[in-house]
Protein backbone atom coordinates (compact mmCIF):
# COMPACT_ATOMS: atom_id res chain seq x y z
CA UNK A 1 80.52 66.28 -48.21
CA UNK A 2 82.73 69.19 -47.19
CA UNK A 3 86.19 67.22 -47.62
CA UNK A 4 85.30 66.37 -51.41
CA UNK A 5 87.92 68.42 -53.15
CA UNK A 6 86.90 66.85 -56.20
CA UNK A 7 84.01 69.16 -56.35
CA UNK A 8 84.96 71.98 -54.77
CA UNK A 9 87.85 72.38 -57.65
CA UNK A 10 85.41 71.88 -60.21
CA UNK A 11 83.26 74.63 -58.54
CA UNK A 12 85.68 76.74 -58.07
CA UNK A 13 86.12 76.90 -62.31
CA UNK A 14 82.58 77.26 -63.11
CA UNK A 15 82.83 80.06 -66.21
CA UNK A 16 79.07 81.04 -66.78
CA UNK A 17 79.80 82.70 -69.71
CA UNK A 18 80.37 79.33 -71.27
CA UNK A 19 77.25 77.85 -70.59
CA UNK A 20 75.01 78.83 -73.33
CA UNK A 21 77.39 77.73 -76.00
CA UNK A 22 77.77 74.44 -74.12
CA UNK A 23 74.16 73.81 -73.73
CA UNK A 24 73.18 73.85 -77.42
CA UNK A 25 76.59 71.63 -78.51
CA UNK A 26 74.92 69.13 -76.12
CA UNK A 27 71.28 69.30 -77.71
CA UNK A 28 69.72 70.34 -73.86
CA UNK A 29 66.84 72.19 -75.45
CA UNK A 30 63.46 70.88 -74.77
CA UNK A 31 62.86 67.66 -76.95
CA UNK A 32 66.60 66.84 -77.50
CA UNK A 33 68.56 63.86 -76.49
CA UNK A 34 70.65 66.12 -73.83
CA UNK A 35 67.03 67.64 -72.23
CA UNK A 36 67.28 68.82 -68.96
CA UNK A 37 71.12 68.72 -68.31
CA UNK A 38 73.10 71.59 -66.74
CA UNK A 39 76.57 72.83 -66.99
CA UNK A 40 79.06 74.87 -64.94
CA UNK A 41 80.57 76.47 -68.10
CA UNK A 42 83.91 74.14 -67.44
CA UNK A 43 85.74 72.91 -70.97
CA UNK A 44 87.02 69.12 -71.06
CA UNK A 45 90.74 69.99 -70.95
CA UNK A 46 90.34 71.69 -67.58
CA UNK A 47 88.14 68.58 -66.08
CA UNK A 48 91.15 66.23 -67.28
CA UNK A 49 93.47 68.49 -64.82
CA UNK A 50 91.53 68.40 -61.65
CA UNK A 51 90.91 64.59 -62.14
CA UNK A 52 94.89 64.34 -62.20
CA UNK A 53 94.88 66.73 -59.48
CA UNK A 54 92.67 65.50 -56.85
CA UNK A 55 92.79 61.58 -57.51
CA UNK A 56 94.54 60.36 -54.94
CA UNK A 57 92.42 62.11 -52.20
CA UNK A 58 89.08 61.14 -53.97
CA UNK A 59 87.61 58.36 -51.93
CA UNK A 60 83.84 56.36 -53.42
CA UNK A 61 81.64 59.13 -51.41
CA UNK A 62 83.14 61.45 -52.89
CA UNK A 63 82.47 59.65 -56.62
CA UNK A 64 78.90 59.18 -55.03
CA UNK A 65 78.48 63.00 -54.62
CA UNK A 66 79.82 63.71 -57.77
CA UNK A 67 78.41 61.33 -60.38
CA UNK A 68 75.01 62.55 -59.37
CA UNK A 69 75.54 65.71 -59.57
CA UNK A 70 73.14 67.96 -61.62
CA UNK A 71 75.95 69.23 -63.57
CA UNK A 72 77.34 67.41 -66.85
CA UNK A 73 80.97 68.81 -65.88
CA UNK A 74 81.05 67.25 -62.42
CA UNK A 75 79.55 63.82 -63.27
CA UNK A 76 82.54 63.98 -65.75
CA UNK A 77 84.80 64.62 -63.30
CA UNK A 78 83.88 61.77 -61.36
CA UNK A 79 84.31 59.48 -64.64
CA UNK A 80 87.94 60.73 -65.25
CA UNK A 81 88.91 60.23 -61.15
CA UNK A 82 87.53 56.88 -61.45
CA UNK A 83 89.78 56.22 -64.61
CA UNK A 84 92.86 57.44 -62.77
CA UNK A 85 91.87 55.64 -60.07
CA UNK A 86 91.51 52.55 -61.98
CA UNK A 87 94.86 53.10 -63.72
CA UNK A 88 96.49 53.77 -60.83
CA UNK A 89 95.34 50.15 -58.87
CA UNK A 90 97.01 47.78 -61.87
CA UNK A 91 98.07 45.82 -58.63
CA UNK A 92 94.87 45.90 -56.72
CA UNK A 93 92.34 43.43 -58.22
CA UNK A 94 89.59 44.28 -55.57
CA UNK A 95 90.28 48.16 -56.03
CA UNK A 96 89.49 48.01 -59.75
CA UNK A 97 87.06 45.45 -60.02
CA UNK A 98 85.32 48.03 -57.34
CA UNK A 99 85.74 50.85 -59.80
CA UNK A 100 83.93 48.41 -62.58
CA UNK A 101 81.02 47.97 -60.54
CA UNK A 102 80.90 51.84 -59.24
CA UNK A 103 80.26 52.47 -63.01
CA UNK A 104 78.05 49.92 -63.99
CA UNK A 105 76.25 50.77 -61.09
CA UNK A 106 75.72 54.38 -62.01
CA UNK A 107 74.71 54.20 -65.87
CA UNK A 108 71.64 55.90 -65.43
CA UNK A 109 73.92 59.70 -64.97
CA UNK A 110 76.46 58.65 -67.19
CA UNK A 111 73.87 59.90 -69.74
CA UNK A 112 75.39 62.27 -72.82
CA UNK A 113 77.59 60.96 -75.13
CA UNK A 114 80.54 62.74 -74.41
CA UNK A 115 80.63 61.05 -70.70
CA UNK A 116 80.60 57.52 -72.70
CA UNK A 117 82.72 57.82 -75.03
CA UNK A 118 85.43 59.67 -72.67
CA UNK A 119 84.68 56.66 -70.04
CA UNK A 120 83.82 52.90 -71.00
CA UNK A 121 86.15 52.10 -73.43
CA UNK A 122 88.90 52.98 -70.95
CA UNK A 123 87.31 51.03 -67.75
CA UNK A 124 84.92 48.13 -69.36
CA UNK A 125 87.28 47.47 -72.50
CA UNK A 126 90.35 47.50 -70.54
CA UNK A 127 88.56 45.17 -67.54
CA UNK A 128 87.02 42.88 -70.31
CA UNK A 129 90.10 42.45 -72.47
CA UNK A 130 90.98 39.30 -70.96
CA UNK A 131 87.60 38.26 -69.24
CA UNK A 132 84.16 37.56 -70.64
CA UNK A 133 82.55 40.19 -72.41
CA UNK A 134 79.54 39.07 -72.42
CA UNK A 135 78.20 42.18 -70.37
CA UNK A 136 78.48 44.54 -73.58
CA UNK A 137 76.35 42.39 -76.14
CA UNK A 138 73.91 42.69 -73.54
CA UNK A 139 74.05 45.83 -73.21
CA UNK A 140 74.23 46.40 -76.84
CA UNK A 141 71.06 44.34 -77.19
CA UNK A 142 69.26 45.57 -74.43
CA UNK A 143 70.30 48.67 -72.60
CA UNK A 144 68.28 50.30 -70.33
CA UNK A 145 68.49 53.59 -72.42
CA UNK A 146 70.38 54.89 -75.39
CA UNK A 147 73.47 55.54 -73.19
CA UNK A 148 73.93 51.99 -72.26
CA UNK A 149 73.70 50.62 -75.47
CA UNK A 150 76.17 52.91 -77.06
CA UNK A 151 78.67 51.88 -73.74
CA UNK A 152 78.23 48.20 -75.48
CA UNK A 153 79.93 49.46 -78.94
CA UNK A 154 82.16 51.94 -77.83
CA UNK A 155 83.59 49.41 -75.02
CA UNK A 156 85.10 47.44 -77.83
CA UNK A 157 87.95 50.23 -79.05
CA UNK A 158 89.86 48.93 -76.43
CA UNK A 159 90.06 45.52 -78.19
CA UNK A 160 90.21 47.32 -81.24
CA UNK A 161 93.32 48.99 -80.04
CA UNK A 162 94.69 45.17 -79.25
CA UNK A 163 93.85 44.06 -82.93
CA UNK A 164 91.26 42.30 -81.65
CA UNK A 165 88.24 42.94 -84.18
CA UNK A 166 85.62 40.22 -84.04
CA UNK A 167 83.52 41.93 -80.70
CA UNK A 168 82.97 45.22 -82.64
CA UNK A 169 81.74 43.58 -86.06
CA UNK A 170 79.48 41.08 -83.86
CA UNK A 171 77.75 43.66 -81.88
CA UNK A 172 77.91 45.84 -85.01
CA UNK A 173 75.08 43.12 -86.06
CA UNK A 174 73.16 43.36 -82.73
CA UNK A 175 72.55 47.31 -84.03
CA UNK A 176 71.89 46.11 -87.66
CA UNK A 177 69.16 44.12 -86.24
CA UNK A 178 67.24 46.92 -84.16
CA UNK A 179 64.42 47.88 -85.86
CA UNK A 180 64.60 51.68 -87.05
CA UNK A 181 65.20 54.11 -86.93
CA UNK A 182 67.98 53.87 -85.38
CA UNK A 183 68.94 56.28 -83.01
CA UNK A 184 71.27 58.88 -84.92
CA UNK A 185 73.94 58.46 -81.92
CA UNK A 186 73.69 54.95 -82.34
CA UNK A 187 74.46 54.90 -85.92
CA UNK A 188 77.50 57.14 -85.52
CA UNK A 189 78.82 54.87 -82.84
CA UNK A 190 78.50 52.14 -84.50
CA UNK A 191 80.27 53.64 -87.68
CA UNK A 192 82.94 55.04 -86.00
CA UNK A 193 84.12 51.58 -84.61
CA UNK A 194 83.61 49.74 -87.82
CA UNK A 195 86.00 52.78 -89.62
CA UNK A 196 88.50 51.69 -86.39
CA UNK A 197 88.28 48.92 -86.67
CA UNK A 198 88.48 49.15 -90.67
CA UNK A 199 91.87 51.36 -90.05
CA UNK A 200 93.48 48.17 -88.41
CA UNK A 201 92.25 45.63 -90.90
CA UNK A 202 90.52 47.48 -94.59
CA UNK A 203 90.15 44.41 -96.06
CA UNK A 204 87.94 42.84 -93.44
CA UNK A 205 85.74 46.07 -93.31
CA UNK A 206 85.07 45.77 -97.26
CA UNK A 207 84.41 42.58 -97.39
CA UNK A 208 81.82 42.66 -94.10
CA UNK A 209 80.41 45.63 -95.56
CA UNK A 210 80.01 43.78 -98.77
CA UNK A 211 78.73 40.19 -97.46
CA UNK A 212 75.17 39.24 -98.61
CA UNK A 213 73.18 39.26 -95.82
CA UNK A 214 69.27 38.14 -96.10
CA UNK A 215 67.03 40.92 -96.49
CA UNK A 216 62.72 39.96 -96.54
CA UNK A 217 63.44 39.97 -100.30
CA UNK A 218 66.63 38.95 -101.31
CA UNK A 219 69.96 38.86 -100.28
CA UNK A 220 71.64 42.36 -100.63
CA UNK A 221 75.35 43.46 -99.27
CA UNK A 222 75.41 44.26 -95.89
CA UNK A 223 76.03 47.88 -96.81
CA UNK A 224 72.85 48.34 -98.78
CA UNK A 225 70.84 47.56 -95.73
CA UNK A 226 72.54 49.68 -93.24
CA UNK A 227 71.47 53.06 -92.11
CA UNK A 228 73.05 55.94 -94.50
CA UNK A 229 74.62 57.83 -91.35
CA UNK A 230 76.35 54.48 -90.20
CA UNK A 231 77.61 53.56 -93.27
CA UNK A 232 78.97 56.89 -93.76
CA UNK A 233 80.52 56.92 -90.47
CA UNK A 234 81.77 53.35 -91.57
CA UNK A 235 83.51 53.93 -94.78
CA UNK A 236 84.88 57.78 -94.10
CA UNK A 237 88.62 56.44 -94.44
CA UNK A 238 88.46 54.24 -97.30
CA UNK A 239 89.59 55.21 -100.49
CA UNK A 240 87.12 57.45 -102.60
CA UNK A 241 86.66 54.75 -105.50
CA UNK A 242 85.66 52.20 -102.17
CA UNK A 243 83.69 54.95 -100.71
CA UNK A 244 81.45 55.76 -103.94
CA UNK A 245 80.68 51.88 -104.30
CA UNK A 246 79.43 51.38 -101.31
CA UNK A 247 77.28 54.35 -101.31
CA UNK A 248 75.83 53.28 -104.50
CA UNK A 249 74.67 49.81 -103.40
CA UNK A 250 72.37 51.70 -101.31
């Protein structure tokens, strides 16, 4: 579309120079989770600017061209217009809940964890803080792909950010139930919401992390079974005497 200013702005900063560096922080070799992604050479900061910038003259084409774009800065572009856009419609119930479905709709290039993580909590958590949030067990349980299930945890630091704790240590247990491995990105998402989540309410997180929970041979605190990285993740802001125990009921 020749009127999307949206991408022409982000075009317009494309630094080539920065695209090698870019490419291996994102794991797009061959093999990696990030395989076969591409980059302008355009740093996060910058992307945050032109999404402020061009908003308000961003229509859903526009998002359309973008989100599928071939480049990982653009497609984050279009994530950050639709969370102004979203943020800017507080009055317009159609307008946002047309935002929600834009993204749910486009999961499949909302694909690198960066693009999550900088996205869902700020339009699913904030749309499902006073509805049903059904939607992200589901996806927790059974995501199309890695992305979407790590959209299900991550989602809930908006409720976290309410005091609102009981969604994040629930589908915490969807991901304790996957059979492993467990996807390293998994296990760091889900450990960095239980250490949120443990920053609002330590006592909680201890005691979760050490509440028998049935193993095929006996019944061992939850933080023996989990997977090292989460746990890791999980416990990184408790107290080093905390830390040490939990490590060595693994």
């Amino acid at each position: 579309m020749n009127d999307n200013k949206l991408l022409a702005t982000m075009l317009s900063y494309a630094d080539e120079r920065q695209v090698p560096g870019l490419s291996r922080f994102f794991k797009c070799g061959e093999g990696e989770y990030g395989e076969g992604d591409r980059f302008l050479g355009i740093k996060v900061p910058v992307t945050r600017a032109v999404a402020k910038e061009c908003w308000q003259t961003t229509e859903f084409p526009h998002l359309e061209e973008c989100i599928t774009s071939p480049y990982h800065e653009v497609r984050l572009a279009a994530l950050l217009t639709l969370i102004e856009i979203f943020n800017h419609a507080r009055r317009d119930e159609d307008l946002r809940c047309r935002c929600i479905d834009f993204y749910l709709a486009h999961t499949a290039y909302i694909n690198n964890w960066d693009l999550v993580d900088l996205s869902c909590y700020k339009l699913l958590g904030e749309w499902l803080t006073y509805r049903d949030r059904s939607l992200l067990y589901r996806l927790a349980a059974n995501g199309a792909s890695l992305w979407e299930q790590r959209i299900g945890i991550v989602s809930t630091m908006q409720f976290i950010r309410c005091g609102e704790l009981d969604d994040t240590y629930n589908i915490a247990e969807i991901f304790l139930a996957k059979p492993r491995p467990l996807h390293d990105l998994l296990q760091k998402a889900v450990g960095w919401l239980l250490r949120e989540a443990g920053k609002r309410d330590q006592t909680r997180l201890v005691a979760w992390l050490n509440e028998p929970v049935a193993t095929p041979y006996a019944a061992n605190p939850r933080a023996a079974t989990m997977p090292r990285t989460m746990l890791r993740y999980a416990i990184e802001r408790l107290p080093q005497p905390l830390r040490q125990h939990m490590l060595k009921q693994r």
